[in-house]
C-alpha atoms as a PDB file:
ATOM      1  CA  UNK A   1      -1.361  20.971 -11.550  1.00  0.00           C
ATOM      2  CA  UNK A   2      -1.466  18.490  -8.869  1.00  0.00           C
ATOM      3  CA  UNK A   3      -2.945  15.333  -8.843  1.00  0.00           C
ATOM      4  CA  UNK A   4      -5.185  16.325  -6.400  1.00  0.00           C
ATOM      5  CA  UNK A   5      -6.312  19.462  -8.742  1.00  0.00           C
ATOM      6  CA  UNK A   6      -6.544  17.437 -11.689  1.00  0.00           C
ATOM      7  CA  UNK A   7      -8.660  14.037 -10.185  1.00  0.00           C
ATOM      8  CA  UNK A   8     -11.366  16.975  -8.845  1.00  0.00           C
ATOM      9  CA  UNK A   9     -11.323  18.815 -12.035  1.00  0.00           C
ATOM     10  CA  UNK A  10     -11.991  15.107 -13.887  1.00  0.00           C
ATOM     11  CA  UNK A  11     -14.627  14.487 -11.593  1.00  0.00           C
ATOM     12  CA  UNK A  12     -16.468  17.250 -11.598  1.00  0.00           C
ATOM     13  CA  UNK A  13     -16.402  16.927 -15.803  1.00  0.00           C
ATOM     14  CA  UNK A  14     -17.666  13.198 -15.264  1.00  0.00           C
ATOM     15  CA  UNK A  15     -20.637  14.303 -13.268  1.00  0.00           C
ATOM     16  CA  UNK A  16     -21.418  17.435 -15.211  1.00  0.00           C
ATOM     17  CA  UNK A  17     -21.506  15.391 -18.344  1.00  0.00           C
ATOM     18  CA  UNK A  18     -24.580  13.758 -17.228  1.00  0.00           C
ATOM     19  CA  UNK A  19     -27.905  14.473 -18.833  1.00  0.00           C
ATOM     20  CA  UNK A  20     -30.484  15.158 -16.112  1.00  0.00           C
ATOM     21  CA  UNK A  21     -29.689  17.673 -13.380  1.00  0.00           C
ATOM     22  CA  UNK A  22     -30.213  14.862 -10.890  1.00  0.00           C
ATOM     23  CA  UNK A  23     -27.928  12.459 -11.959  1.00  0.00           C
ATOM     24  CA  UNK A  24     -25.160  15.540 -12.128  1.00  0.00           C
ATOM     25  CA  UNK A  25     -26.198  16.162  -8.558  1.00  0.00           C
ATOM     26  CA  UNK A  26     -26.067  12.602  -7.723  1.00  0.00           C
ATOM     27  CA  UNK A  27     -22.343  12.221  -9.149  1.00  0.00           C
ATOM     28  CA  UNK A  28     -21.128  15.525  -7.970  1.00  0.00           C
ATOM     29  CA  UNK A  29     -21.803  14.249  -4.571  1.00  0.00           C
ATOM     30  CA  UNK A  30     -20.441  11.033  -5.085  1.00  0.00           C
ATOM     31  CA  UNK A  31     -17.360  12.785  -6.795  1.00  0.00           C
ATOM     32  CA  UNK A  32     -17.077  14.587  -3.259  1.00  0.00           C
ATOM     33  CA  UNK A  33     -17.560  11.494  -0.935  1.00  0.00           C
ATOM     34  CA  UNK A  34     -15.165   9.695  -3.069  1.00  0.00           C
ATOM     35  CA  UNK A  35     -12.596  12.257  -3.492  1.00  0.00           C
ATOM     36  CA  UNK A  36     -10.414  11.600  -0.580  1.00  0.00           C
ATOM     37  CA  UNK A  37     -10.575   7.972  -1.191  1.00  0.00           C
ATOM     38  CA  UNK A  38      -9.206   8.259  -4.639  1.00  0.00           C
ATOM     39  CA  UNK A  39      -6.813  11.018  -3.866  1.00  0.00           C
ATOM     40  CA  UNK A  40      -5.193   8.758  -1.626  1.00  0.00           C
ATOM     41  CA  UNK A  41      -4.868   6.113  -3.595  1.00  0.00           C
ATOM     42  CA  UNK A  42      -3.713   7.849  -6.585  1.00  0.00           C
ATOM     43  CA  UNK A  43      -0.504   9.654  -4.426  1.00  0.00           C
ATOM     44  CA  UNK A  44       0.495   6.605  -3.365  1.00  0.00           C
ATOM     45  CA  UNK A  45       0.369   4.554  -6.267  1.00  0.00           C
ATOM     46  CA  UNK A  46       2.176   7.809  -7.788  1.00  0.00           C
ATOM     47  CA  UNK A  47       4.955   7.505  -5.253  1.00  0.00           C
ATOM     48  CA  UNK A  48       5.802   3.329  -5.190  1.00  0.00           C
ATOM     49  CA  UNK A  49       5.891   3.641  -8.974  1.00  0.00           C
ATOM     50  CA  UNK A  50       2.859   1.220  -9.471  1.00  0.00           C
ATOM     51  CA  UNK A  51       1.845   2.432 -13.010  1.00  0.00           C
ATOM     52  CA  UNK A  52       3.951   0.778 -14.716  1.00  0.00           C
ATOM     53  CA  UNK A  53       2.629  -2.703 -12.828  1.00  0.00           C
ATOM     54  CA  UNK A  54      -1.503  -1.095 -13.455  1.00  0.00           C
ATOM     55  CA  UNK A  55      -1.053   0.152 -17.049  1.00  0.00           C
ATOM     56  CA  UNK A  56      -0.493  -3.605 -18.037  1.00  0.00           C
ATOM     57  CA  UNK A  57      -3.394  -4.949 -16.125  1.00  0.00           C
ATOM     58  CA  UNK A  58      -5.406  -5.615 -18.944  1.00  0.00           C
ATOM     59  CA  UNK A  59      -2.165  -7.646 -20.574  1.00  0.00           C
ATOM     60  CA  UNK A  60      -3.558 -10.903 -18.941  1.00  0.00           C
ATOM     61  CA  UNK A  61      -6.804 -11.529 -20.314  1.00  0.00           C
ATOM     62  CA  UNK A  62      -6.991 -13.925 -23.317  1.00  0.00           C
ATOM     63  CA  UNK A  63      -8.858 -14.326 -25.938  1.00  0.00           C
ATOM     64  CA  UNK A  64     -12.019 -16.936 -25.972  1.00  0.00           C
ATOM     65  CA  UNK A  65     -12.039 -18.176 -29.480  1.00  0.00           C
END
Protein backbone atom coordinates (compact mmCIF):
# COMPACT_ATOMS: atom_id res chain seq x y z
CA UNK A 1 0.00 0.00 0.00
CA UNK A 2 1.13 3.43 -0.55
CA UNK A 3 1.63 5.99 1.77
CA UNK A 4 -0.91 7.86 0.36
CA UNK A 5 -3.45 4.70 0.81
CA UNK A 6 -2.37 4.05 4.16
CA UNK A 7 -2.34 8.01 5.80
CA UNK A 8 -6.29 8.07 4.32
CA UNK A 9 -7.09 4.72 5.62
CA UNK A 10 -5.50 6.04 9.28
CA UNK A 11 -7.49 8.98 9.02
CA UNK A 12 -10.54 7.91 8.27
CA UNK A 13 -10.08 5.22 11.48
CA UNK A 14 -9.11 8.41 13.65
CA UNK A 15 -12.30 10.18 12.81
CA UNK A 16 -14.57 7.17 12.83
CA UNK A 17 -13.34 6.35 16.27
CA UNK A 18 -15.07 9.28 17.61
CA UNK A 19 -18.14 8.97 19.75
CA UNK A 20 -20.82 11.35 18.45
CA UNK A 21 -21.69 11.34 14.75
CA UNK A 22 -20.72 15.00 14.69
CA UNK A 23 -17.43 14.94 15.85
CA UNK A 24 -16.81 11.85 13.15
CA UNK A 25 -18.22 14.28 10.63
CA UNK A 26 -16.19 17.05 11.92
CA UNK A 27 -12.80 14.93 11.65
CA UNK A 28 -13.67 13.21 8.48
CA UNK A 29 -13.72 16.58 6.98
CA UNK A 30 -10.79 17.75 8.55
CA UNK A 31 -9.09 14.34 7.58
CA UNK A 32 -10.04 15.51 3.90
CA UNK A 33 -8.87 19.22 4.09
CA UNK A 34 -5.77 18.01 5.66
CA UNK A 35 -5.01 15.15 3.51
CA UNK A 36 -2.99 16.75 0.85
CA UNK A 37 -1.10 18.67 3.35
CA UNK A 38 0.08 15.63 5.14
CA UNK A 39 0.51 13.53 2.09
CA UNK A 40 2.98 15.89 1.03
CA UNK A 41 4.81 16.09 3.78
CA UNK A 42 4.99 12.53 4.54
CA UNK A 43 6.55 11.67 0.66
CA UNK A 44 9.00 13.95 1.15
CA UNK A 45 10.18 13.31 4.44
CA UNK A 46 9.98 9.55 3.02
CA UNK A 47 12.32 10.44 0.20
CA UNK A 48 15.32 12.80 2.10
CA UNK A 49 15.43 9.99 4.65
CA UNK A 50 14.27 12.30 7.58
CA UNK A 51 12.95 9.50 9.91
CA UNK A 52 15.71 8.59 11.20
CA UNK A 53 16.42 12.56 12.27
CA UNK A 54 12.12 12.66 13.54
CA UNK A 55 12.01 9.25 15.29
CA UNK A 56 14.60 10.74 17.84
CA UNK A 57 12.81 13.96 18.38
CA UNK A 58 11.66 13.21 21.62
CA UNK A 59 15.57 12.17 22.59
CA UNK A 60 16.11 15.85 23.76
CA UNK A 61 13.82 16.52 26.43
CA UNK A 62 15.15 16.05 30.01
CA UNK A 63 13.96 15.20 32.91
CA UNK A 64 12.76 18.00 35.66
CA UNK A 65 13.62 16.39 38.91
Amino acid sequence: MTIKGSLFIDLMRFALAKKTTQEQLRYIVLGLIFFTFLARVMSTGAKSGDSVSSSQAGDDIYPLF
